[in-house]
Every structure is written in structure tokens, then in C-alpha cells.
PDB file of N, CA and C in Angstrom:
ATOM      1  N   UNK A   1     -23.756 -39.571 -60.417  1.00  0.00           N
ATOM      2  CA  UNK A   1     -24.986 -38.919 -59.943  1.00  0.00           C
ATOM      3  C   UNK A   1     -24.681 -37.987 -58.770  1.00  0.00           C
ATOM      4  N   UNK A   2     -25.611 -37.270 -58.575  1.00  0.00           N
ATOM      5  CA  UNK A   2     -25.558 -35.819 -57.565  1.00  0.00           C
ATOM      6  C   UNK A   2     -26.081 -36.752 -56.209  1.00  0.00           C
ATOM      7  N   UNK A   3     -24.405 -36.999 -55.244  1.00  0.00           N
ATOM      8  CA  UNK A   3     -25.557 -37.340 -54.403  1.00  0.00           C
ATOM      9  C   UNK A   3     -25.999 -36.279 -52.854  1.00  0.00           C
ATOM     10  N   UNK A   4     -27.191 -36.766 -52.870  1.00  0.00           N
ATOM     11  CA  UNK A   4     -27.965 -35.832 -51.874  1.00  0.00           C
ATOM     12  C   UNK A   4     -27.440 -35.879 -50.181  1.00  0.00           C
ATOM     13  N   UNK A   5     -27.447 -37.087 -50.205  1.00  0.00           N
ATOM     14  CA  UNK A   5     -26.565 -37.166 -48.328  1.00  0.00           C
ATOM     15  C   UNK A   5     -25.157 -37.244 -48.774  1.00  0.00           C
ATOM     16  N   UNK A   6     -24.648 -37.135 -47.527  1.00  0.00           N
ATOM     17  CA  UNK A   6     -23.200 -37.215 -47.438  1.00  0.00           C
ATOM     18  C   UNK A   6     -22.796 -38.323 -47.518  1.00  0.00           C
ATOM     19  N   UNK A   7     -23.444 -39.650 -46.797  1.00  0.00           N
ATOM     20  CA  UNK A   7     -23.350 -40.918 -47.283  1.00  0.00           C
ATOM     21  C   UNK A   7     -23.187 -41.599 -48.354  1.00  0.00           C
ATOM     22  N   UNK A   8     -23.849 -40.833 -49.298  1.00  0.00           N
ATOM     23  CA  UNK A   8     -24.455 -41.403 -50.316  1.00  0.00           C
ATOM     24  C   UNK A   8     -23.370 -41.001 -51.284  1.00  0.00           C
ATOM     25  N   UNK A   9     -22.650 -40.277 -50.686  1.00  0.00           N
ATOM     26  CA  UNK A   9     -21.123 -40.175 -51.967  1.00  0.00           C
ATOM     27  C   UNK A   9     -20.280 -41.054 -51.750  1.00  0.00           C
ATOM     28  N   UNK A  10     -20.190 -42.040 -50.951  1.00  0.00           N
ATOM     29  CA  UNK A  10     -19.366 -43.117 -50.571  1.00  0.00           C
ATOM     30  C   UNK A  10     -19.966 -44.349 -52.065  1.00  0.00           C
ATOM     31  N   UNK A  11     -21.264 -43.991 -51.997  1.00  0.00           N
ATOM     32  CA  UNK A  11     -22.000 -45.154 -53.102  1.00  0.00           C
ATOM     33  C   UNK A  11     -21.844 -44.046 -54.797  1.00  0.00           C
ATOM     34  N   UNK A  12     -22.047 -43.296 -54.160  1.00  0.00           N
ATOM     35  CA  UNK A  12     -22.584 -42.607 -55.908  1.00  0.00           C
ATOM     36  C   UNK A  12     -21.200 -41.495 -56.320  1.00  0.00           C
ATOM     37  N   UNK A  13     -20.658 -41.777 -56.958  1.00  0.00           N
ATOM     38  CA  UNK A  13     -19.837 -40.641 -57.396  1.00  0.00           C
ATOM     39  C   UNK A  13     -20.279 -39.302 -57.575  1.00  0.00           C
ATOM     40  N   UNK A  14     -19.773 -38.260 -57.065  1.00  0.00           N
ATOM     41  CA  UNK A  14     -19.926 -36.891 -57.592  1.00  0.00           C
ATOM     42  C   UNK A  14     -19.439 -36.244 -59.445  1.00  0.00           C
ATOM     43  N   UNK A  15     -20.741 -36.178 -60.002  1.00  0.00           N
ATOM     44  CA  UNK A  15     -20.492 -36.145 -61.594  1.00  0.00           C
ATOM     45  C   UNK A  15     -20.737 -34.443 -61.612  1.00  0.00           C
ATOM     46  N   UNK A  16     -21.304 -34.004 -60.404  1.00  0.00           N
ATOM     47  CA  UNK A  16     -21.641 -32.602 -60.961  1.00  0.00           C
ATOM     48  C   UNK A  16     -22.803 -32.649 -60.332  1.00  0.00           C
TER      49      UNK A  16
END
């Protein structure tokens, strides 16, 4: 998933 904070790429992978 696209994530929206910067944090939140620690939890959600960047897919695009």
C-alpha cells in the first residue's frame, strides 16, 4: 500500500 506518512512505510510497504 501507498503509504501516506513517512512512518507509515516502516508498517506498509511501498507497492507504488
Amino acid at each position: 500500500n501507498f503509504p501516506l506518512d513517512l512512518a507509515s512505510v516502516e508498517l506498509d510497504s511501498i507497492d507504488g
